[in-house]
N, C-alpha and C. Protein backbone atom coordinates (compact mmCIF):
# COMPACT_ATOMS: atom_id res chain seq x y z
N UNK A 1 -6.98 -11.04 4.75
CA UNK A 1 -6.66 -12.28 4.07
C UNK A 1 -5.48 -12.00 3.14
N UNK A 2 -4.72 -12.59 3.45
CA UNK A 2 -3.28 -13.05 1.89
C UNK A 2 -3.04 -13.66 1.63
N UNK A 3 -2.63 -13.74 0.18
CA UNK A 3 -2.75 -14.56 -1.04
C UNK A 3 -3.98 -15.36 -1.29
N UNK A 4 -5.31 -14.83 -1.07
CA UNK A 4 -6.22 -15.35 -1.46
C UNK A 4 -6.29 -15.45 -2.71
N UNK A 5 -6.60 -16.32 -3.59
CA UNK A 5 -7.23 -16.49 -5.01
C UNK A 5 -8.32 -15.03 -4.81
N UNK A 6 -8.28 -14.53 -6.22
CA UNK A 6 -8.85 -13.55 -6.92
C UNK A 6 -9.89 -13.87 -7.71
N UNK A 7 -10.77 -14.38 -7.36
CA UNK A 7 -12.22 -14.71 -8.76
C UNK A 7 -11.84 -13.95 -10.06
N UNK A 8 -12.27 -13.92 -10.96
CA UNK A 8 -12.27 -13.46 -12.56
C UNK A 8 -12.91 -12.78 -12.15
N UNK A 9 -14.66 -12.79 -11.66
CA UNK A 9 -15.43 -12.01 -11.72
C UNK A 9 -15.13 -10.48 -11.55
N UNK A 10 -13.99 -10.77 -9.93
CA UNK A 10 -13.43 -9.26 -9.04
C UNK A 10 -12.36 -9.05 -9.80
N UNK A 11 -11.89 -9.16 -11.04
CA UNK A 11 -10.40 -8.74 -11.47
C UNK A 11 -10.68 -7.33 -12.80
N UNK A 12 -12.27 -6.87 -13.01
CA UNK A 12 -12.42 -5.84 -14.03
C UNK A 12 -12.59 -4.40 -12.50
N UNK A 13 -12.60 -3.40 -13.61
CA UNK A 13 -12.66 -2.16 -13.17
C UNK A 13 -13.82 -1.58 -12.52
N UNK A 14 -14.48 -2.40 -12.34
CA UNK A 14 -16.28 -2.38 -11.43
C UNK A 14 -15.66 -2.78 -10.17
N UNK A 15 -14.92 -3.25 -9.69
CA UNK A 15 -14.60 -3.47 -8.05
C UNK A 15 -13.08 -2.57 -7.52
N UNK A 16 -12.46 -2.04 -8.83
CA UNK A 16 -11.65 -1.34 -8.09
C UNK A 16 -11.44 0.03 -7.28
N UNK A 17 -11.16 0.23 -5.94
CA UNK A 17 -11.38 1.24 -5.28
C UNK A 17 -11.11 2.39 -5.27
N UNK A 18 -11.22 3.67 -6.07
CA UNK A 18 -10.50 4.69 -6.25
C UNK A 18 -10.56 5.51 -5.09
N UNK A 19 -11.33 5.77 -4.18
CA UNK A 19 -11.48 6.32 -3.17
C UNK A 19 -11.13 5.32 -1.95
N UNK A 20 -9.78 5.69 -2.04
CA UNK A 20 -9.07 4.52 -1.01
C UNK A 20 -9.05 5.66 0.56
N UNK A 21 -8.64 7.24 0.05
CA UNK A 21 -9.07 7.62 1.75
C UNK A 21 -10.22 7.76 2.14
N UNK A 22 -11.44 7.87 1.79
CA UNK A 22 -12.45 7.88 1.45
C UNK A 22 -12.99 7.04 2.63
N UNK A 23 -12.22 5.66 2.19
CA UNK A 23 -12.69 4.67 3.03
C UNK A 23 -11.28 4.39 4.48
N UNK A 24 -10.50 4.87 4.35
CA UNK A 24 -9.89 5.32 5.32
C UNK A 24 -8.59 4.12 5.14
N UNK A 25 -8.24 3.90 4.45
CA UNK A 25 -7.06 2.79 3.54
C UNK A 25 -6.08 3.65 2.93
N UNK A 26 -5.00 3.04 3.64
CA UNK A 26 -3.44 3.42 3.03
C UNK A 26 -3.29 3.55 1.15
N UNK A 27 -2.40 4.39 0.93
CA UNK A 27 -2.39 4.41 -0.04
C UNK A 27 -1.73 2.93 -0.39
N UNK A 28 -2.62 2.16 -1.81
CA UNK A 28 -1.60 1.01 -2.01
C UNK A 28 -0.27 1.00 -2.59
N UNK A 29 0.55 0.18 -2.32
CA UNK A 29 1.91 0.09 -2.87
C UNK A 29 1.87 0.28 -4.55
N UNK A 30 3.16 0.89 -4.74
CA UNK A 30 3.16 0.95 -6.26
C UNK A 30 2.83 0.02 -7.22
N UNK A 31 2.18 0.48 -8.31
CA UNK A 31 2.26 -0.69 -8.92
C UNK A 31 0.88 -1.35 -8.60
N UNK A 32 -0.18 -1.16 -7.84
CA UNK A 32 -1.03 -2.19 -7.44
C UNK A 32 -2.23 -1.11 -6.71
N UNK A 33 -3.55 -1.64 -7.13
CA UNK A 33 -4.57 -1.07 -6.65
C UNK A 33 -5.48 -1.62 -5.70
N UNK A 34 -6.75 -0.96 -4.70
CA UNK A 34 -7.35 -1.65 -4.24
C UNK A 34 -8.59 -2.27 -4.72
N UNK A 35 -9.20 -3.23 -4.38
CA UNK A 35 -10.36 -4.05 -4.84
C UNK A 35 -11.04 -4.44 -3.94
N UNK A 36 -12.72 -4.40 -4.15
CA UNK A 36 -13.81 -5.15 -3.50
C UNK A 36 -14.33 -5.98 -3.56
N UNK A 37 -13.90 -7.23 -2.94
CA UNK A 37 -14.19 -8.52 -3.58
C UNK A 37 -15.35 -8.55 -2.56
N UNK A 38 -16.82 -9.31 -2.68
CA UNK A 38 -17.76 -9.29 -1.75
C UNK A 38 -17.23 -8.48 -0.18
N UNK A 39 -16.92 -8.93 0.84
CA UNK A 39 -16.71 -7.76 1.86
C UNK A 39 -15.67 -7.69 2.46
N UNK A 40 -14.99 -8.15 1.72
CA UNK A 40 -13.28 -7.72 1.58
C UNK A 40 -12.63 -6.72 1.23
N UNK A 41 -11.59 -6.22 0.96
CA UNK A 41 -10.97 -4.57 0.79
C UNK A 41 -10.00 -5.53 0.61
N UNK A 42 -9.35 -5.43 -0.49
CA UNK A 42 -8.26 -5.89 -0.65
C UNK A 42 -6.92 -5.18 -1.64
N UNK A 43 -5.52 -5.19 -2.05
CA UNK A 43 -4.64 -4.61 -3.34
C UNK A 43 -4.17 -5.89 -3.65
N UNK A 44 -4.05 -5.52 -5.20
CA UNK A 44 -3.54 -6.24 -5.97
C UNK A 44 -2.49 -5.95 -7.08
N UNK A 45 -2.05 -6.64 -8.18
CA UNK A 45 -0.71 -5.76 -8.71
C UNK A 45 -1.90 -5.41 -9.84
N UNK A 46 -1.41 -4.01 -10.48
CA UNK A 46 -2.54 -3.71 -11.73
C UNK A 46 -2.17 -4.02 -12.93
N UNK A 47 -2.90 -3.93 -13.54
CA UNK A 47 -2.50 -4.48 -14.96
C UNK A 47 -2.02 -3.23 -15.89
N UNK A 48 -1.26 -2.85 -16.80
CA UNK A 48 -1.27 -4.60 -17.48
C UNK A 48 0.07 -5.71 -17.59
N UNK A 49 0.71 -5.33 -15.98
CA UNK A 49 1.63 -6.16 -16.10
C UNK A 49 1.17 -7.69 -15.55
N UNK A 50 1.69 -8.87 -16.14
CA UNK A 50 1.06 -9.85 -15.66
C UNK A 50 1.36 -10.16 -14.33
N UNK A 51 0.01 -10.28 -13.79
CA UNK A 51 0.00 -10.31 -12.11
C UNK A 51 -0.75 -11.44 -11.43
N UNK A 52 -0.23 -11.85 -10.41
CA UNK A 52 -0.30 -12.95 -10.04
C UNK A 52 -2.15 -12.61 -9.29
N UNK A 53 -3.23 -13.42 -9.94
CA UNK A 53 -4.54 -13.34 -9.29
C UNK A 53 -4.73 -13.45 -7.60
N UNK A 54 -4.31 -12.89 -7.33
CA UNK A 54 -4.23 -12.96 -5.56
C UNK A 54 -4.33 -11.85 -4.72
N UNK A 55 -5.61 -11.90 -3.62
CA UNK A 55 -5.46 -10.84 -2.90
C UNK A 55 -5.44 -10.75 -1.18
């Protein structure tokens, strides 16, 4: 999915993926981490630059 809206709920540090080979996922682009939104795998830009809620 892209440019999905980002819930509030999935935007703290409880869904973000640090073990991205782990799960067998590219490293994300600079600047931006991965996230588990219910059963999605998704990157986003990280904070704390202001970033557009979308994944």
């Amino acid at each position: 999915m892209h440019g999905a809206y980002l819930a509030q709920e999935y935007r703290g540090s409880r869904y973000v993926v640090n073990d991205w080979r782990g799960r067998h996922l590219s490293a994300p682009p600079r600047g931006y981490h991965w996230v588990q939104a219910n059963n999605t795998t998704c990157w986003r830009r990280s904070p704390p630059a202001s970033s557009p809620r979308y994944c």
